[in-house]
N, C-alpha and C. Protein backbone atom coordinates (compact mmCIF):
# COMPACT_ATOMS: atom_id res chain seq x y z
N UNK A 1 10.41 34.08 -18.36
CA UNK A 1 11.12 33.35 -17.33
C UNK A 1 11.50 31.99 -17.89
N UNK A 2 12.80 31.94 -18.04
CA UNK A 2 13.36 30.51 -18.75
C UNK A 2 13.62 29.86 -17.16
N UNK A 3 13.31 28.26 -17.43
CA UNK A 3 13.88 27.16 -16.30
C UNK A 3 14.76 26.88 -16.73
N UNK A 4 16.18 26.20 -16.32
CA UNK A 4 16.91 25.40 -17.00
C UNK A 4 17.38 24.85 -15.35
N UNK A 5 17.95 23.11 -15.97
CA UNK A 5 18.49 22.08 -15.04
C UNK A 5 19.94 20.99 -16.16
N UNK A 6 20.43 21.35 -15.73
CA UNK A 6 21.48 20.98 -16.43
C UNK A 6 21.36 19.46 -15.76
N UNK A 7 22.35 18.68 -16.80
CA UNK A 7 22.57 17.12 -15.81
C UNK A 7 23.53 17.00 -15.43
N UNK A 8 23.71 16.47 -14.31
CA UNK A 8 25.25 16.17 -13.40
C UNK A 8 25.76 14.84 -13.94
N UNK A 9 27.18 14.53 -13.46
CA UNK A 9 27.61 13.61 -14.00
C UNK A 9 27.37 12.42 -13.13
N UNK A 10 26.67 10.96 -14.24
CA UNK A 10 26.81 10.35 -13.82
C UNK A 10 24.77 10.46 -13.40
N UNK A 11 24.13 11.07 -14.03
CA UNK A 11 23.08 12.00 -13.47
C UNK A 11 22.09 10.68 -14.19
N UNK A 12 20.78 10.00 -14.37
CA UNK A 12 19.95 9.46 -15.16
C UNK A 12 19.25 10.27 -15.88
N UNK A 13 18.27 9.90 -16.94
CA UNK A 13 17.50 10.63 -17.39
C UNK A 13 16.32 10.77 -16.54
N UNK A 14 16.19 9.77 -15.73
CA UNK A 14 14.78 9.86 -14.77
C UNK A 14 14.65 11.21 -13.47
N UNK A 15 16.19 10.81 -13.14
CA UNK A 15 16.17 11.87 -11.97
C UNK A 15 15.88 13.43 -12.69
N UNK A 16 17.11 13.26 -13.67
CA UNK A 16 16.81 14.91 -14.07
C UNK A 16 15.43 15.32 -14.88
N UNK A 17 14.73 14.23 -15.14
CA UNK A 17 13.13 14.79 -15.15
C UNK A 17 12.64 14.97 -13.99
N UNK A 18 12.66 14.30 -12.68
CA UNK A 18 12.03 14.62 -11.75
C UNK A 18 12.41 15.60 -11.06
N UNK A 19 13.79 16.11 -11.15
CA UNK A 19 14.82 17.45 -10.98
C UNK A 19 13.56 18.76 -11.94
N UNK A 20 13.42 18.63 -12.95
CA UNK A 20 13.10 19.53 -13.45
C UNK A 20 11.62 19.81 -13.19
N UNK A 21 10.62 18.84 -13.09
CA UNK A 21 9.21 18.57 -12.38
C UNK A 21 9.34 19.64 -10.90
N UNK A 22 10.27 19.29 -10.21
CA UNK A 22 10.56 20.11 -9.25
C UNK A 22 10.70 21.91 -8.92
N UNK A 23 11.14 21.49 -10.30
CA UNK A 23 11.48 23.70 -10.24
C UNK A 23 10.31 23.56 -11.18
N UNK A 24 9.86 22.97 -11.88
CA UNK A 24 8.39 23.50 -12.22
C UNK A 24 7.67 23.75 -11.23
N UNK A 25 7.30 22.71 -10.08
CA UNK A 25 6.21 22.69 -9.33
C UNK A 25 6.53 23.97 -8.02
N UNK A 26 7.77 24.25 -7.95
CA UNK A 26 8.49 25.54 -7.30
C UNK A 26 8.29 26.59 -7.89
N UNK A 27 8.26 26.56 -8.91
CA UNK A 27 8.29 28.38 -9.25
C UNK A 27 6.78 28.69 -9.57
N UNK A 28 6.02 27.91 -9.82
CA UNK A 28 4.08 28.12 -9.42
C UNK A 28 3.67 28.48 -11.12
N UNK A 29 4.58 27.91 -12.15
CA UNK A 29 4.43 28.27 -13.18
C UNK A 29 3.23 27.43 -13.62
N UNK A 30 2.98 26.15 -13.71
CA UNK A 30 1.62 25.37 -14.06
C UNK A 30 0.42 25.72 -13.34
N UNK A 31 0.52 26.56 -11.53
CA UNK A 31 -0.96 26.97 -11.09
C UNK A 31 -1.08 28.33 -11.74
N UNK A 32 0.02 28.98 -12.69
CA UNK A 32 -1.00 30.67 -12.70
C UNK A 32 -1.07 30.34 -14.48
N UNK A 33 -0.59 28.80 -14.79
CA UNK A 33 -1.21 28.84 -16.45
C UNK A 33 -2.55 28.36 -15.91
N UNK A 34 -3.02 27.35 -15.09
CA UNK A 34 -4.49 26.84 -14.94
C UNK A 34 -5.44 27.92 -14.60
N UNK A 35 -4.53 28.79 -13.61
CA UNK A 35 -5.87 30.00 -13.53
C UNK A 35 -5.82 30.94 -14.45
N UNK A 36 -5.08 30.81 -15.28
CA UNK A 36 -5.46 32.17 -16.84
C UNK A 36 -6.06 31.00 -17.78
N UNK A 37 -6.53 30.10 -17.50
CA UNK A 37 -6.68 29.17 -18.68
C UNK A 37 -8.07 29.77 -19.50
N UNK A 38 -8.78 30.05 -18.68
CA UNK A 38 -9.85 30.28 -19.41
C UNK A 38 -10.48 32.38 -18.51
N UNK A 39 -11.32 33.31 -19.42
CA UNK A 39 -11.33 34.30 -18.89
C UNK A 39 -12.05 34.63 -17.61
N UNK A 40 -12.05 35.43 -16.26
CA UNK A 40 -12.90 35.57 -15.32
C UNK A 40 -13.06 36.84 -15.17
N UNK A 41 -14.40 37.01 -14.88
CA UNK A 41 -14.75 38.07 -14.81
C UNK A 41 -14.52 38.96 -13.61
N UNK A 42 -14.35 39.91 -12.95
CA UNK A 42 -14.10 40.66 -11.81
C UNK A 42 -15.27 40.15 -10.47
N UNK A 43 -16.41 40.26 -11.35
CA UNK A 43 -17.32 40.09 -10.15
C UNK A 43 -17.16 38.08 -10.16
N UNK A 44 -16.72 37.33 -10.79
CA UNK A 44 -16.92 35.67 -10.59
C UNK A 44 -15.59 35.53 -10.22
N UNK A 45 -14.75 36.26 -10.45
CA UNK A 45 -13.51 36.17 -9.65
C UNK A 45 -13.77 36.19 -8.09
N UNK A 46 -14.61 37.51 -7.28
CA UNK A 46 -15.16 37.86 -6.31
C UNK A 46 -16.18 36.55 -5.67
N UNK A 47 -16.67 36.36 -6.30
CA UNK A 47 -17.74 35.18 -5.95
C UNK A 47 -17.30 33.64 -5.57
N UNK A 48 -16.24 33.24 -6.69
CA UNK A 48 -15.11 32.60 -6.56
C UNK A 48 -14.33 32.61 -5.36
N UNK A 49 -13.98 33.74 -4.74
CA UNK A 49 -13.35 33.89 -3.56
C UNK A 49 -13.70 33.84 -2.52
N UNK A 50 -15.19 34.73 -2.67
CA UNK A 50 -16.10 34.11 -1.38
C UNK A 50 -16.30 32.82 -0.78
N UNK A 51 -16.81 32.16 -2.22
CA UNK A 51 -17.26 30.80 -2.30
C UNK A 51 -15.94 29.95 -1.34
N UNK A 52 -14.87 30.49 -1.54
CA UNK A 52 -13.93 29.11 -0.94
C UNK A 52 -13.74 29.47 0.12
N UNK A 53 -13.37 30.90 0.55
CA UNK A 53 -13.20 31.77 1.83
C UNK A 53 -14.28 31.16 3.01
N UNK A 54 -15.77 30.98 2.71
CA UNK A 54 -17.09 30.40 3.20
C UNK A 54 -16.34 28.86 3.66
N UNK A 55 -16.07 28.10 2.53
CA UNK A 55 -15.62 26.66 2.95
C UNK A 55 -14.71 26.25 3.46
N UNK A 56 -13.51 27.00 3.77
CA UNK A 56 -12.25 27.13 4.33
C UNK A 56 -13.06 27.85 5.86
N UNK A 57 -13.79 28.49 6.10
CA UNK A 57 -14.32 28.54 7.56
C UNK A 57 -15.24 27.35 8.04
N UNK A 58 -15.62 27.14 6.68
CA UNK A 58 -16.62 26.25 7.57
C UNK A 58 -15.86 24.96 7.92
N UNK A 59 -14.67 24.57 7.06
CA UNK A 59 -13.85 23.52 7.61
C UNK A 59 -13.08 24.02 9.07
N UNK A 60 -12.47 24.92 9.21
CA UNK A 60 -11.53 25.20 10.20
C UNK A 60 -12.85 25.05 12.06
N UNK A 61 -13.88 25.51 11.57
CA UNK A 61 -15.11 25.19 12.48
C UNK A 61 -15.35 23.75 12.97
N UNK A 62 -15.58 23.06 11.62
CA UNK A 62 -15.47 22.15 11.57
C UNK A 62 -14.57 21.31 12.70
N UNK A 63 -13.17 21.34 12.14
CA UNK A 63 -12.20 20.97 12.83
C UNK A 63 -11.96 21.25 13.86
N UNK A 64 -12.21 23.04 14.98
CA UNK A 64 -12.48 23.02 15.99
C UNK A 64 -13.48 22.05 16.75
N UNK A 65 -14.45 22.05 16.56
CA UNK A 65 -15.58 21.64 17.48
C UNK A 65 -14.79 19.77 17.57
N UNK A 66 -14.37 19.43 16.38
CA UNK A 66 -14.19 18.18 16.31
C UNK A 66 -13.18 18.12 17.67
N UNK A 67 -12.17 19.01 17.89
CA UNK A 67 -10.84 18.79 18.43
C UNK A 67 -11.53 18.72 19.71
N UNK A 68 -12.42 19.88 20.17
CA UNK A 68 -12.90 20.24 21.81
C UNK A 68 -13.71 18.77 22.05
N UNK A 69 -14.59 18.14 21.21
CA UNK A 69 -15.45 16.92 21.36
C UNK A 69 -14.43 15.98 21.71
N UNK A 70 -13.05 15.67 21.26
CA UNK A 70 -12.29 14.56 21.71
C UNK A 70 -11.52 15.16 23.07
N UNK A 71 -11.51 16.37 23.31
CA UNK A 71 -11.11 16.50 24.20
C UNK A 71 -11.23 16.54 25.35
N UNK A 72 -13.02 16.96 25.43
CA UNK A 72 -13.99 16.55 26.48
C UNK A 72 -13.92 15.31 26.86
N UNK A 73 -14.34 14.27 25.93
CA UNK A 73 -13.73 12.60 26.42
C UNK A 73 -12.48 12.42 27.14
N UNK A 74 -11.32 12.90 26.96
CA UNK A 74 -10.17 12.43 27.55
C UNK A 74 -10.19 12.99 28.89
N UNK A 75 -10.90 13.93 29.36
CA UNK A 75 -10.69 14.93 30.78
C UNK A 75 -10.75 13.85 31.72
N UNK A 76 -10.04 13.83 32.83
CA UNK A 76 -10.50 13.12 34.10
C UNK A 76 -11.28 13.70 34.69
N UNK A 77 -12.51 13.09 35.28
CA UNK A 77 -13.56 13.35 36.15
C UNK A 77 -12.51 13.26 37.75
């Protein structure tokens, strides 16, 4: 998969780096080199997934109870 960004006229060198930063950070090419960076195993891949799946509930929990606690305060009696 080649990127290319040509420069427009009249274009800087700054923008068309940050032009090209852009379709890097779009096409997800720098997150699937960080996750092949080094080898994983099937089952630490699995464990790996758990592990964040666990903390991504326990935040969203989190963030419920937080929302109902401010919301109890605002009720009119």
């Amino acid at each position: 998969m080649s990127l290319s960004v040509l420069l427009r006229d009249g274009e800087s060198q700054e923008s068309l780096l940050i032009r090209f930063q852009k379709v890097v950070q779009l096409s997800g090419i720098l997150r699937e080199f960080k996750t092949h960076r080094y080898f994983v195993s099937k089952g630490e891949a699995d464990r790996i997934k758990a592990k964040n799946s666990a903390r991504k509930r326990q935040r969203q929990v989190f963030k419920q109870n937080k929302y109902y606690q401010t919301r109890r305060h605002n009720t009119p009696i």
